[in-house]
Protein backbone atom coordinates (compact mmCIF):
# COMPACT_ATOMS: atom_id res chain seq x y z
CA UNK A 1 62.01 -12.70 -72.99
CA UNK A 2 64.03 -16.05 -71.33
CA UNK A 3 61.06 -15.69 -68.73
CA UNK A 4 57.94 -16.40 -71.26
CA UNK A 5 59.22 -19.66 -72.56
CA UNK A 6 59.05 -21.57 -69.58
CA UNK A 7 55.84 -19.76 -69.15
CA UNK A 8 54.56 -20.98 -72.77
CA UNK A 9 55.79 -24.83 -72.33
CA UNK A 10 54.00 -24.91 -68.72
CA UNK A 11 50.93 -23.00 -70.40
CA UNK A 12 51.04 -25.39 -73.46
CA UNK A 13 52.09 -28.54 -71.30
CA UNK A 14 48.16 -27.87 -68.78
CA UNK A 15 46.19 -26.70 -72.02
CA UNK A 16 47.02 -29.92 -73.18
CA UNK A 17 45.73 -31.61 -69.38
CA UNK A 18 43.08 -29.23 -69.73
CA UNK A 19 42.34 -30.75 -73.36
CA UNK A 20 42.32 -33.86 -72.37
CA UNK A 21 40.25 -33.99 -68.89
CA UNK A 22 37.76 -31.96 -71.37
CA UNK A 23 38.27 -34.96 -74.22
CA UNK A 24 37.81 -37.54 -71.18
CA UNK A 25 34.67 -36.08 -69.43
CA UNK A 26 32.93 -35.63 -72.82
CA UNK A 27 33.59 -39.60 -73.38
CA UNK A 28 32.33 -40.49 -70.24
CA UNK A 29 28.81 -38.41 -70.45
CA UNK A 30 28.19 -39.55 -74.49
CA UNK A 31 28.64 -42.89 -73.25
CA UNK A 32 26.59 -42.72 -70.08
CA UNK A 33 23.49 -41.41 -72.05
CA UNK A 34 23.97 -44.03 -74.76
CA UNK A 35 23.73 -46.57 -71.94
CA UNK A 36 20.63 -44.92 -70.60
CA UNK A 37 19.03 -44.73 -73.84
CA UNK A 38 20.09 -48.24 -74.41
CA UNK A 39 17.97 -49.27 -71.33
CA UNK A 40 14.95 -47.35 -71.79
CA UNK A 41 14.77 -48.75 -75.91
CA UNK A 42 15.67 -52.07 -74.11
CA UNK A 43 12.28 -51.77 -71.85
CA UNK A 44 10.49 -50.36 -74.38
CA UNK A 45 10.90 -53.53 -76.48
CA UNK A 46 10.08 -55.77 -73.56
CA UNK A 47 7.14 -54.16 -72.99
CA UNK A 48 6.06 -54.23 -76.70
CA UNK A 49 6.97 -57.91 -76.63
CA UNK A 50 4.96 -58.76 -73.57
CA UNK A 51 1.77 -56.65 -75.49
CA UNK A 52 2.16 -58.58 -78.45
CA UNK A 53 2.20 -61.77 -76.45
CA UNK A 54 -1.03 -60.86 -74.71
CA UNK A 55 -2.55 -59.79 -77.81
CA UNK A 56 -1.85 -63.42 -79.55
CA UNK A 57 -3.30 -65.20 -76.59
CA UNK A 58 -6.64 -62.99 -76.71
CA UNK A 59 -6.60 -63.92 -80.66
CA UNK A 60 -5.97 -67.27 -80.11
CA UNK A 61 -9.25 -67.03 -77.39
CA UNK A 62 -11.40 -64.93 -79.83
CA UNK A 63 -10.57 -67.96 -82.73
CA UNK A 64 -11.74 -70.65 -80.17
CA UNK A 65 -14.87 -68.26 -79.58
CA UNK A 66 -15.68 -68.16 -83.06
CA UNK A 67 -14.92 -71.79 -83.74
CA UNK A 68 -17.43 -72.67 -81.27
CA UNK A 69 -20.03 -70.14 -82.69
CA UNK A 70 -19.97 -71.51 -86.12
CA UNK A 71 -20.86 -75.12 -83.99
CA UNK A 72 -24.56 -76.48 -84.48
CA UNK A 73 -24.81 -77.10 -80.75
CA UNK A 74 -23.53 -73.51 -79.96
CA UNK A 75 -26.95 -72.55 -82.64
CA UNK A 76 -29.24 -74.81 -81.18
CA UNK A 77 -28.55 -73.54 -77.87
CA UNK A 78 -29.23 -70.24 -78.63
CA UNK A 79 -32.07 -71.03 -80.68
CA UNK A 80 -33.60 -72.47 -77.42
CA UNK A 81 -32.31 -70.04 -75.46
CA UNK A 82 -33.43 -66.89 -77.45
CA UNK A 83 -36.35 -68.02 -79.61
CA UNK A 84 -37.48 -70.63 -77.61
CA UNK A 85 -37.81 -73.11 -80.52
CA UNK A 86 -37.85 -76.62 -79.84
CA UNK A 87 -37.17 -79.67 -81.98
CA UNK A 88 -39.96 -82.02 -83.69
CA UNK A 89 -41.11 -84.49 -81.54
CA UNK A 90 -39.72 -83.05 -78.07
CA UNK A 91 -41.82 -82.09 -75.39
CA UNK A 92 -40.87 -78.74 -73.29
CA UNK A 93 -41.33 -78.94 -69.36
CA UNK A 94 -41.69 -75.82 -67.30
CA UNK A 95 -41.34 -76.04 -63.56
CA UNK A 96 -43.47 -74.07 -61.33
CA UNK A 97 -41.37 -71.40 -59.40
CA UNK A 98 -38.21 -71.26 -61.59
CA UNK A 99 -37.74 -67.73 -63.63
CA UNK A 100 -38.44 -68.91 -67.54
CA UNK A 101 -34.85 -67.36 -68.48
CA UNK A 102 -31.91 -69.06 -67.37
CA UNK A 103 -29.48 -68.28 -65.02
CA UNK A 104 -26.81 -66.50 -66.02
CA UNK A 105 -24.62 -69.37 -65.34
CA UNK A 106 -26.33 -71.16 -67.41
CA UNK A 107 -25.10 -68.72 -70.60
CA UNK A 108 -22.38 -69.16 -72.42
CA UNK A 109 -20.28 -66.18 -72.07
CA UNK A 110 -17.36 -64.46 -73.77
CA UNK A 111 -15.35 -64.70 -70.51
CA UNK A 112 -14.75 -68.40 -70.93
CA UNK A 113 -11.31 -68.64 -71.70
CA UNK A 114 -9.52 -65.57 -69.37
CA UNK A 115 -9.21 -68.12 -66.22
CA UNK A 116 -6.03 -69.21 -68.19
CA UNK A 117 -3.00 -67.95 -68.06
CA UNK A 118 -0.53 -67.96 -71.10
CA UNK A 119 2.46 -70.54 -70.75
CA UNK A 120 6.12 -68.45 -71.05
CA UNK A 121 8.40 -69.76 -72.14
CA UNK A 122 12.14 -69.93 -70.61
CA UNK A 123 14.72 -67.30 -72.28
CA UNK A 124 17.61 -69.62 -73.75
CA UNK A 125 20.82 -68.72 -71.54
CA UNK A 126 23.79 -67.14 -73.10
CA UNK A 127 25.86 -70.08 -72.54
CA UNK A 128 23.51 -72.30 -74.26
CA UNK A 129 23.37 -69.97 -77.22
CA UNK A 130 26.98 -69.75 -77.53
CA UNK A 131 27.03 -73.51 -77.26
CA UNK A 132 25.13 -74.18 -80.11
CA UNK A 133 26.38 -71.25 -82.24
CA UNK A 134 29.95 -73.37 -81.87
CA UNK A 135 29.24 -76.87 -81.70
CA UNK A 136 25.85 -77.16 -83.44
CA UNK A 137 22.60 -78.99 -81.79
C-alpha cells in the first residue's frame, strides 16, 4: 500500500504534463487555422476590392459612352454614316475607287476608352495613420 502513493503522485504529477502538452498543442493548431483563415478572407477581400475597382472604371467608361451618344455630333455622324442623309445645302463627293462605307477606323467604337489604365492610389502607411489618429491633420 506505501508503494501506490508514490505511484499515484508520479501518475497524477505526468497526467497533469500530459494535460497540458494536450491544452498547449490544441492552442497552437486553433490558432494556426484562424491565421490561415484570416489570410484567405484577407485575399478574398482584396480581390473583391480590386473587382469593384475595375467595375467603377468600366462604369465610369460606359457614362462617357453614353454622354457622347446623347451628343448631336455623335447623331449626325451616324446619320451620315448609316442613312446617308446629308444636310440642306451641302453637296456629297464620292471618289472613284474608295469602298462607299468607311473604314473601320473611321467608326466610332465602344473600345475607345480601354487604352487607359485606372490611376491607384497609394495605401496610407501605418505610421501615417497612427500619426494622424494622435496628433490630428
Amino acid at each position: 500500500m506505501l508503494d501506490l502513493l508514490p505511484m499515484a503522485a508520479f501518475l497524477r504529477h505526468n497526467l497533469a504534463r500530459l494535460a497540458l502538452a494536450v491544452f498547449f498543442v490544441f492552442a497552437v493548431y486553433s490558432n494556426a487555422r484562424l491565421i490561415i483563415r484570416n489570410h484567405e478572407i484577407g485575399s478574398r477581400l482584396d480581390s473583391a476590392k480590386q473587382k469593384t475597382a475595375e467595375l467603377e472604371t468600366q462604369k465610369k467608361k460606359l457614362e462617357l459612352l453614353i454622354d457622347y451618344y446623347k451628343t448631336a455630333t455623335y447623331k449626325e455622324l451616324e446619320a451620315r454614316r448609316r442613312l446617308g442623309l446629308r444636310k440642306t445645302n451641302e453637296k456629297v463627293l464620292l471618289v472613284k475607287g474608295l469602298p462607299k462605307e468607311p473604314s473601320s477606323g473611321s467608326i466610332v467604337s465602344d473600345q475607345i476608352y480601354h487604352d487607359a489604365a485606372p490611376v491607384r492610389e497609394k495605401p496610407e502607411s501605418s505610421l501615417s495613420k497612427w500619426w494622424k489618429y494622435f496628433f490630428g491633420s
